[in-house]
Each structure stands twice: as structure tokens, then as C-alpha cells.
N, C-alpha and C. Protein backbone atom coordinates (compact mmCIF):
# COMPACT_ATOMS: atom_id res chain seq x y z
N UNK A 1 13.93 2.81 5.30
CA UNK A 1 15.30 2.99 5.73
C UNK A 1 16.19 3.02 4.50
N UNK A 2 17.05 4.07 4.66
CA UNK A 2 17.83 3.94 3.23
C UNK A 2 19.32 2.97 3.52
N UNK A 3 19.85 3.06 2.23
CA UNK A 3 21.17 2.18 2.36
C UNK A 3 22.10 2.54 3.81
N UNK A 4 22.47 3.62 3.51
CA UNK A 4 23.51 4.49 4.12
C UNK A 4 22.59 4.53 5.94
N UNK A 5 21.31 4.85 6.28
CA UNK A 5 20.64 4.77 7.75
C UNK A 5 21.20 2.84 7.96
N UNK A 6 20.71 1.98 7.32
CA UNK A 6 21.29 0.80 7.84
C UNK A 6 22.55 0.59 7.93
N UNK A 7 23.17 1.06 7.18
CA UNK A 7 25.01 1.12 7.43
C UNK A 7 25.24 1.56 8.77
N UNK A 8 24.78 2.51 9.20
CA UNK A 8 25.12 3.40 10.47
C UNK A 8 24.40 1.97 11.73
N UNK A 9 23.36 1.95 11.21
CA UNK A 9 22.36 0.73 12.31
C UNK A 9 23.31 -0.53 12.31
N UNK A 10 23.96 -1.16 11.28
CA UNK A 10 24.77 -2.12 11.42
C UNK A 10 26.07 -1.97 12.10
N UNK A 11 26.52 -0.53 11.99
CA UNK A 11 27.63 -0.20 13.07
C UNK A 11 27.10 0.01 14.80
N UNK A 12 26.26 0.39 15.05
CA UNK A 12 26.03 0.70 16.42
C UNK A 12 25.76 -0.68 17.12
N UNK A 13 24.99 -1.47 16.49
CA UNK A 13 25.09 -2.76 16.82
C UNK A 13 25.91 -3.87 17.26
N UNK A 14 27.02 -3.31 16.21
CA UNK A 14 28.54 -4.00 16.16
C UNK A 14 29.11 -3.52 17.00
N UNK A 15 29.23 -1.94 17.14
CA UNK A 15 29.93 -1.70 18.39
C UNK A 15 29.74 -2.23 19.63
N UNK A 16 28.05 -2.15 19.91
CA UNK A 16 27.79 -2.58 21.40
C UNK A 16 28.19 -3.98 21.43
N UNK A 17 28.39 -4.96 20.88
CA UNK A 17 29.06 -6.08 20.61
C UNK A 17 30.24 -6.23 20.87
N UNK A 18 31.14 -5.09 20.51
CA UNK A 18 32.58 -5.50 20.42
C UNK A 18 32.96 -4.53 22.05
N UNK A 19 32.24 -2.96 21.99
CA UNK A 19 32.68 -2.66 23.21
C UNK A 19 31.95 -2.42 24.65
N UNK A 20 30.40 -3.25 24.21
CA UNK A 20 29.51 -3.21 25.16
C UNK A 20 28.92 -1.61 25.78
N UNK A 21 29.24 -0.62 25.43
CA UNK A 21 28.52 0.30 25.17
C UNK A 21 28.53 1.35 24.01
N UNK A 22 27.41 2.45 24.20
CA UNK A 22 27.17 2.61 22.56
C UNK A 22 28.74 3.68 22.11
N UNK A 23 28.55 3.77 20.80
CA UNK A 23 29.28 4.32 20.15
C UNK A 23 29.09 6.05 20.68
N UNK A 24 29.92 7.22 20.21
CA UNK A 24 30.03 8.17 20.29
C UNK A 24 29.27 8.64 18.64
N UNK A 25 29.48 10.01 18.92
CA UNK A 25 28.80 10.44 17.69
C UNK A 25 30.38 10.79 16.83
N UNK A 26 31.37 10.82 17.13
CA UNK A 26 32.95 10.70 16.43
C UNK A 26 33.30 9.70 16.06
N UNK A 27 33.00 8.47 16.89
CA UNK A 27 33.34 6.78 16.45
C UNK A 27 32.28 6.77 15.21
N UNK A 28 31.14 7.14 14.79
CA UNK A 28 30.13 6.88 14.10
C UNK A 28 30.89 7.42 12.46
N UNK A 29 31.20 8.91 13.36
CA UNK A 29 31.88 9.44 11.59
C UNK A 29 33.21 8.95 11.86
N UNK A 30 33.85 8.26 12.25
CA UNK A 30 34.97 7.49 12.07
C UNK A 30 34.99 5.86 10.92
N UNK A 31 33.80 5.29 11.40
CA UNK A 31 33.49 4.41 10.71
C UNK A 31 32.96 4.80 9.47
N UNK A 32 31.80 5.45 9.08
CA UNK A 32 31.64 5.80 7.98
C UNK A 32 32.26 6.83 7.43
N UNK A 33 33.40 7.34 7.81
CA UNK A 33 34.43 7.72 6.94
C UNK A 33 34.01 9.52 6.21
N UNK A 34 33.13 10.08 7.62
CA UNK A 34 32.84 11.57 7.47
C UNK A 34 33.80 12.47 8.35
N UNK A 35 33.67 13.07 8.12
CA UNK A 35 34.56 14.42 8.95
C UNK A 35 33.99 15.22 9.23
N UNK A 36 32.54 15.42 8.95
CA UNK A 36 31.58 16.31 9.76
C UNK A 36 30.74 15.36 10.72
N UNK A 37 30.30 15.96 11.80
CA UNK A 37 29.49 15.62 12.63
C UNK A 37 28.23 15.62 12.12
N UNK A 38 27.70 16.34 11.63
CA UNK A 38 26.59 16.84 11.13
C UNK A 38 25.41 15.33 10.34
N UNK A 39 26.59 14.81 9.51
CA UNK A 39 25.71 13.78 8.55
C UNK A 39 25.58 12.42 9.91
N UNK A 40 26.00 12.31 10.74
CA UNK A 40 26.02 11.39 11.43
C UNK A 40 24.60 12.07 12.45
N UNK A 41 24.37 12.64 12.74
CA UNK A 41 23.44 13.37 13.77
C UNK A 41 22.59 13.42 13.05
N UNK A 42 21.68 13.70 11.58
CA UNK A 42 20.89 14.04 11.34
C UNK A 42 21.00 12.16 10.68
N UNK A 43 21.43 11.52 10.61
CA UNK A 43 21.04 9.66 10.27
C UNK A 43 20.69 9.38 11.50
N UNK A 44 21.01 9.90 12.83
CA UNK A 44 20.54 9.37 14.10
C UNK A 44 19.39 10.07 14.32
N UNK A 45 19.04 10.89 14.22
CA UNK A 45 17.69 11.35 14.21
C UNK A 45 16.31 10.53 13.42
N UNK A 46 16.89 10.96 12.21
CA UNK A 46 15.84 9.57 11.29
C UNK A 46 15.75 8.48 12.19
N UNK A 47 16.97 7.79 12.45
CA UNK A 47 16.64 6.34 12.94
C UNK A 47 15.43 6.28 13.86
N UNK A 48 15.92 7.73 15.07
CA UNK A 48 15.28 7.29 16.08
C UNK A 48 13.83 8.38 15.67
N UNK A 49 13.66 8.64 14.91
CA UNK A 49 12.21 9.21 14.20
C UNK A 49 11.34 7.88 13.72
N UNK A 50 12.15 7.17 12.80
CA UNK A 50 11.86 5.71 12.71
C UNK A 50 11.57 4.46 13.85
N UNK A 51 12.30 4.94 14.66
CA UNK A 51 11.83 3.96 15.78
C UNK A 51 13.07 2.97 16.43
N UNK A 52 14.20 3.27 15.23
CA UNK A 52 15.39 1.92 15.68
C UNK A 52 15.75 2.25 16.62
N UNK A 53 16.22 3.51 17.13
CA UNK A 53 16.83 4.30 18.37
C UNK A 53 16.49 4.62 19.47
N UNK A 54 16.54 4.50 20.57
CA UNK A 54 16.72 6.01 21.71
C UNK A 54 17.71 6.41 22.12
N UNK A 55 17.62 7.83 22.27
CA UNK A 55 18.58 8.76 22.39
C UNK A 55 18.34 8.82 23.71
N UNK A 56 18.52 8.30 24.89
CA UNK A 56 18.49 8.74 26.23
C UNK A 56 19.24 10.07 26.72
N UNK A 57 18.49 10.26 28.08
CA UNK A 57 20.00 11.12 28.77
C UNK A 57 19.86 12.40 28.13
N UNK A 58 18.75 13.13 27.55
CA UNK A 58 18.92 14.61 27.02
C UNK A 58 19.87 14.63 25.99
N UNK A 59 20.36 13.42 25.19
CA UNK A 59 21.52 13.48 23.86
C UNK A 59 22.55 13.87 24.70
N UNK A 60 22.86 13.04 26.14
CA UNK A 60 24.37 13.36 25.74
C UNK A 60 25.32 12.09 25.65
N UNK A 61 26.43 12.48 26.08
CA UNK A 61 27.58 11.42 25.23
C UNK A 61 27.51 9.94 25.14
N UNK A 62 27.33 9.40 24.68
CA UNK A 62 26.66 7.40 24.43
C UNK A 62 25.27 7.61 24.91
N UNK A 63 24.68 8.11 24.04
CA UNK A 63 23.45 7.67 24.39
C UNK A 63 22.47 7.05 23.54
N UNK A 64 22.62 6.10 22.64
CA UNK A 64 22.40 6.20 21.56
C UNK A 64 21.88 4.25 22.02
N UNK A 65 21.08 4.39 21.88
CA UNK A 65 20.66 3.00 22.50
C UNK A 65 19.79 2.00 21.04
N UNK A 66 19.80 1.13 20.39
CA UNK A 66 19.13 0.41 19.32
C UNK A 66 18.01 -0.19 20.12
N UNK A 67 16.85 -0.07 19.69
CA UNK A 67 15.71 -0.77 20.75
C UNK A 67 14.71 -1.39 19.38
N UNK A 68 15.11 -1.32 18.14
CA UNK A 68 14.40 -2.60 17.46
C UNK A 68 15.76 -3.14 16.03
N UNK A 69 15.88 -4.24 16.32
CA UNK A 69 16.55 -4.26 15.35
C UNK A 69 16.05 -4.22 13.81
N UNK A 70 17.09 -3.90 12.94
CA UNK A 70 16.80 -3.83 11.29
C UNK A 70 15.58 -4.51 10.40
N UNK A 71 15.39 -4.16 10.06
CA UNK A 71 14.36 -4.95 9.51
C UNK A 71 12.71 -4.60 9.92
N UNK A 72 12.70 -4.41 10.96
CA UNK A 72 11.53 -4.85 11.46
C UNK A 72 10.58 -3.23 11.55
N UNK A 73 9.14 -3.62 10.84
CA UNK A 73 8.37 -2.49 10.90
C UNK A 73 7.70 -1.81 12.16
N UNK A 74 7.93 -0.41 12.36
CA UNK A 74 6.91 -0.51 13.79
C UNK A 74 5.72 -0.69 13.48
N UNK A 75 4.75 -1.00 12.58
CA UNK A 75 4.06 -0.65 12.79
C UNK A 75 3.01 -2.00 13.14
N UNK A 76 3.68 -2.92 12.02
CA UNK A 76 3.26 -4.48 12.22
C UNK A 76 4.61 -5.38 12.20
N UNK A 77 5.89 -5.17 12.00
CA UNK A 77 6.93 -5.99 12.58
C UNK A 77 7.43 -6.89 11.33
N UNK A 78 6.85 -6.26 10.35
CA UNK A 78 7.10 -6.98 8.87
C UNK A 78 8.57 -6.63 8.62
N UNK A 79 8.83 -6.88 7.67
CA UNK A 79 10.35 -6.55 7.11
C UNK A 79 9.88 -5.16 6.13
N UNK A 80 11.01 -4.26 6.22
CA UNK A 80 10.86 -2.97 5.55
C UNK A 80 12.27 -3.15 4.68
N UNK A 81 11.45 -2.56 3.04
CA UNK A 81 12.81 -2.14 2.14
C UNK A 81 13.55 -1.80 2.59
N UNK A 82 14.65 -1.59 2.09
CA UNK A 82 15.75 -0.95 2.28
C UNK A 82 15.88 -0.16 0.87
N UNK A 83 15.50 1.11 0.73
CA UNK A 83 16.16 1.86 -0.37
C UNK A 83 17.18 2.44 -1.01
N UNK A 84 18.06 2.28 -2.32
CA UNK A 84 19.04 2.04 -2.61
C UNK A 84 19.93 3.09 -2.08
């Protein structure tokens, strides 16, 4: 996971916290401070290529669900770098 994929993972988290469901893909580049859609959609992909995510619902609007938190490897549940 790189710096910038956990940044995004530490926001979706926070959101469902603060507004109990998930973020939009506009709230996402709102927080990290993009103006394209684009870099936010292709970090949600990784994630959920990685395993942190599901994208329910055919990708549409909040669907963006965290189903392992940070850290944790799929494969044995170890802790994974974080690259700079």
C-alpha cells in the first residue's frame, strides 16, 4: 500500500464514522485536495484489487464499503509496509 492509497483508506474510514455512510467519489477528491475524478477512482480500484474495499451495487453512488482494515495482509493478516 503506498502513502497516498492509505491516506484515501484513512479518509473513508473517518467518514463512515463521522457520517455513517460511505463517502462519494467527489467527497474523496474533496479531501485529498484533487479536482479530477480520475486519481481518486483508480486509488479505489487498487484498494479494492488489494482487498481493503468493496465496491458494491455495480459502482454506483456510496458504494465503497472498507472490509479489512489498514494494515492487515490478505494473505496471512500480518502488517504490510506502507511505501513512501
Amino acid at each position: 500500500m503506498t502513502h497516498r492509497q492509505g491516506q484515501v483508506l484513512d479518509f473513508l474510514i473517518a467518514h463512515w464514522g463521522r457520517v455513517g455512510a460511505p463517502p462519494t467519489i467527489r467527497d474523496i477528491c474533496n479531501a485529498m485536495g484533487w479536482k479530477s475524478t480520475n486519481a481518486a477512482t483508480n486509488i479505489l480500484l487498487k484498494l479494492e484489487g488489494l482487498g481493503f474495499i468493496e465496491r458494491r451495487g455495480s459502482r454506483r453512488y456510496r458504494s465503497i464499503f472498507v472490509v479489512r482494515p489498514k494494515g492487515c495482509c490478505p494473505a496471512c493478516g500480518h502488517a504490510l509496509g506502507v511505501k513512501p
